[in-house]
Protein backbone atom coordinates (compact mmCIF):
# COMPACT_ATOMS: atom_id res chain seq x y z
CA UNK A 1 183.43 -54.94 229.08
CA UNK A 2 183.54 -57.88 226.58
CA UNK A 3 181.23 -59.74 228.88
CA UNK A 4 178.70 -57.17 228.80
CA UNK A 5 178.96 -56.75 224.76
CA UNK A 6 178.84 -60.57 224.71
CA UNK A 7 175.66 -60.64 226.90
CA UNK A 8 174.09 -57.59 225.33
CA UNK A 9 174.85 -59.52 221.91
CA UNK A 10 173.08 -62.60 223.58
CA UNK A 11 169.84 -61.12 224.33
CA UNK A 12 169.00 -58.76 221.33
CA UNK A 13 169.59 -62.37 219.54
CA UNK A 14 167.20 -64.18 221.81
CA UNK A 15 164.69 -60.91 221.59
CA UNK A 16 165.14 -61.11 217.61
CA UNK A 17 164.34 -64.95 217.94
CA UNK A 18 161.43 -64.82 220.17
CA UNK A 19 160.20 -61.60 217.64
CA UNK A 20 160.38 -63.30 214.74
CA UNK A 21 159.49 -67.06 215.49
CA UNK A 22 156.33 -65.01 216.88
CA UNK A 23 155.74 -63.31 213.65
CA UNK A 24 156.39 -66.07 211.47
CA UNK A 25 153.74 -68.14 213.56
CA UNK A 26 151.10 -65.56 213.47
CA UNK A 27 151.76 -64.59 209.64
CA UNK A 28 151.30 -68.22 208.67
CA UNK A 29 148.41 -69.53 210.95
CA UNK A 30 146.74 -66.42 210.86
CA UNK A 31 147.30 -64.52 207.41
CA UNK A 32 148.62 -68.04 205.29
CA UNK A 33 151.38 -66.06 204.49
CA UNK A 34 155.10 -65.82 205.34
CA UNK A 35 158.58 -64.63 204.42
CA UNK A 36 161.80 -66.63 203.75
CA UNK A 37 164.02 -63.69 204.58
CA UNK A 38 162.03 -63.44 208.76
CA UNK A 39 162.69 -67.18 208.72
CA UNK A 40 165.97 -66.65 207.81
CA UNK A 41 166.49 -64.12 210.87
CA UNK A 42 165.01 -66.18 213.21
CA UNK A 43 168.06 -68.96 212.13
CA UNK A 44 170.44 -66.02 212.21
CA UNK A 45 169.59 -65.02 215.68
CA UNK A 46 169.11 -68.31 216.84
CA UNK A 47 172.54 -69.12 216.01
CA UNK A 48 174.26 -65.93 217.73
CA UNK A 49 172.53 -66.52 220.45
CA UNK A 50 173.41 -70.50 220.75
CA UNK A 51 177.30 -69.70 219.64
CA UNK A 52 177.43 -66.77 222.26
CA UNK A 53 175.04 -68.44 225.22
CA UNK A 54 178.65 -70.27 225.78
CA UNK A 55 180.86 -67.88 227.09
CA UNK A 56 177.99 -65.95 228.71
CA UNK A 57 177.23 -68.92 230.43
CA UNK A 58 180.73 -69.73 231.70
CA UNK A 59 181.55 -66.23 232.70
CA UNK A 60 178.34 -66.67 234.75
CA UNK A 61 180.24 -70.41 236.18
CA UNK A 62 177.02 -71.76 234.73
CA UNK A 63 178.52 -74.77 232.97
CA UNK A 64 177.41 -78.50 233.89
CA UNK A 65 179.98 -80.37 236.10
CA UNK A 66 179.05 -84.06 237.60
CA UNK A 67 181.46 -84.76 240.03
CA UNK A 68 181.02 -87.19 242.89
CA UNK A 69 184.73 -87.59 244.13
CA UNK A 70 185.31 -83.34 244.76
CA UNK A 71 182.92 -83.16 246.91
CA UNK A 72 185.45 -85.10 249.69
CA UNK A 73 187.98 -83.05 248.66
CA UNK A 74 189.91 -79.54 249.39
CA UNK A 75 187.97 -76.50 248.46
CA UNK A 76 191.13 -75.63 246.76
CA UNK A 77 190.47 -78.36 244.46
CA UNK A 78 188.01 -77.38 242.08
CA UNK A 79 189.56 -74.34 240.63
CA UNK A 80 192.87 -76.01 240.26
CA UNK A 81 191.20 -79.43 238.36
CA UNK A 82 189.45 -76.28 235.68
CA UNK A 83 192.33 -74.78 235.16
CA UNK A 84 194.29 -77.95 234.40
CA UNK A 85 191.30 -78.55 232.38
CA UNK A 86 191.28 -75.38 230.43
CA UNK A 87 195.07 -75.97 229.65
CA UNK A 88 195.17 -78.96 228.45
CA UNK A 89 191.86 -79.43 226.93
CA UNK A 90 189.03 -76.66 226.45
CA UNK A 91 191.40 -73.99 225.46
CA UNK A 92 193.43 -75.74 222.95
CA UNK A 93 190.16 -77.24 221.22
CA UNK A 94 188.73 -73.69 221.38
CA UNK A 95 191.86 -72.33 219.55
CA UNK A 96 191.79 -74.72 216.64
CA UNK A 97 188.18 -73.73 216.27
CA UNK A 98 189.77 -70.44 216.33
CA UNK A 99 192.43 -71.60 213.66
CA UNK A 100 190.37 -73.91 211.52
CA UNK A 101 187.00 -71.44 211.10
CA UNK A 102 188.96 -68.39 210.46
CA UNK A 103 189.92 -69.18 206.66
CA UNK A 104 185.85 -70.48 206.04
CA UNK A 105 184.69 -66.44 208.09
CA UNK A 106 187.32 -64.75 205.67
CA UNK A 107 186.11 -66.37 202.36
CA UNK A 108 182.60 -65.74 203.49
CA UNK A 109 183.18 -62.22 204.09
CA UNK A 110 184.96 -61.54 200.73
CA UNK A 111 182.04 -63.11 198.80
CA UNK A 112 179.92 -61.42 201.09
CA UNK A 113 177.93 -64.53 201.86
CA UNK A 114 174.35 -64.72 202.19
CA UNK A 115 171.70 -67.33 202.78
CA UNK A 116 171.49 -70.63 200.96
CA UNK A 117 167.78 -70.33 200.66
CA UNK A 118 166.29 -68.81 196.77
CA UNK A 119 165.18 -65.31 198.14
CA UNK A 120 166.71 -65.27 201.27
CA UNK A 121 168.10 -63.33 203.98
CA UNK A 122 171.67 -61.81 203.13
CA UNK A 123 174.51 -61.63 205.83
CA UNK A 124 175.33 -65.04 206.58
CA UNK A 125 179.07 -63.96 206.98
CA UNK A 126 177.84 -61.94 209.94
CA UNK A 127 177.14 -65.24 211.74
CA UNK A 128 179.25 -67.20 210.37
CA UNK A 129 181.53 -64.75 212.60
CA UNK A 130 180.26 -65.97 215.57
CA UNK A 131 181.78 -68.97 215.88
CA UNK A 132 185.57 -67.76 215.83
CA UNK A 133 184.02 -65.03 218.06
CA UNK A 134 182.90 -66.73 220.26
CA UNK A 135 185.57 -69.52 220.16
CA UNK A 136 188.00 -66.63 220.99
CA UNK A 137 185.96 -65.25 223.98
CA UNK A 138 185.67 -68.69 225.79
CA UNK A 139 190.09 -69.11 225.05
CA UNK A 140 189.82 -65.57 227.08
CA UNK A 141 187.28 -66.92 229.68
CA UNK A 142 189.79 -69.92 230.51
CA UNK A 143 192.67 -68.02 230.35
CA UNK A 144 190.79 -65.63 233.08
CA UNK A 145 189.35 -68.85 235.06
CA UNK A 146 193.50 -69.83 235.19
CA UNK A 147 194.18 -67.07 236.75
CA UNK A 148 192.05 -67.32 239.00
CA UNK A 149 192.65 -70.61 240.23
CA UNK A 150 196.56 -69.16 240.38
CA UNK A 151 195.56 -66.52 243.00
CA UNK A 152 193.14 -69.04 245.32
């Protein structure tokens, strides 16, 4: 269920980026005339959708591995090298961005943050979100990918 909120999230961010980088290209070139607070959106989406793109992609066992040694090795091997990698590195590093971006998300909601640009798009605390969010979700992902690896 959290994957399919996550991925849900992900793609009405990458339809509000296409949407708006679209308008903001045809308002400008065509009309010579533009608005801080679309351009502002696009940035907002763009950065959901980069911040939540990562678990999303990992769910999906879409992340990047180079390897030239596994492939001489036991199938059993590559689950059990990612989970000792989620233990002792990924999920820890995910935690403290857990840890160190929740006080910066709670100030920002209490001031209610908004963009840093003169007229611009409110909501930045919304985003700002994300991160911890999505920080949270990938501790989740490697604590599933563990498991895993404990039943192969």
């Amino acid at each position: 269920m959290l994957d399919r909120a996550t991925l849900a999230l992900c793609m009405a961010a990458g339809g509000v980026l296409v949407l708006m980088v679209l308008v903001n290209v045809v308002l400008r070139y065509g009309f010579g005339a533009g608005s801080i607070k679309m351009q502002d959106l696009a940035s907002y989406a763009f950065a959901v959708f980069l911040i939540l793109s990562v678990p999303v992609c990992h769910a999906r066992g879409g992340h990047v591995r180079v390897e030239v040694v596994s492939e001489r090795l036991p199938a059993t091997y590559l689950p059990r090298a990612d989970a000792v990698a989620w233990l002792l590195f990924l999920a820890p590093v995910f935690a403290l961005i857990v840890w160190a971006g929740w006080g910066d998300v709670l100030f920002a909601w209490s001031i209610r943050e908004g963009s840093t640009t003169p007229g611009g798009l409110g909501g930045l605390f919304l985003v700002k979100t994300a991160l911890p969010v999505a920080a949270a979700l990938m501790v989740v992902q490697g604590l599933a990918a563990v498991l895993r690896a404990g039943r192969a």
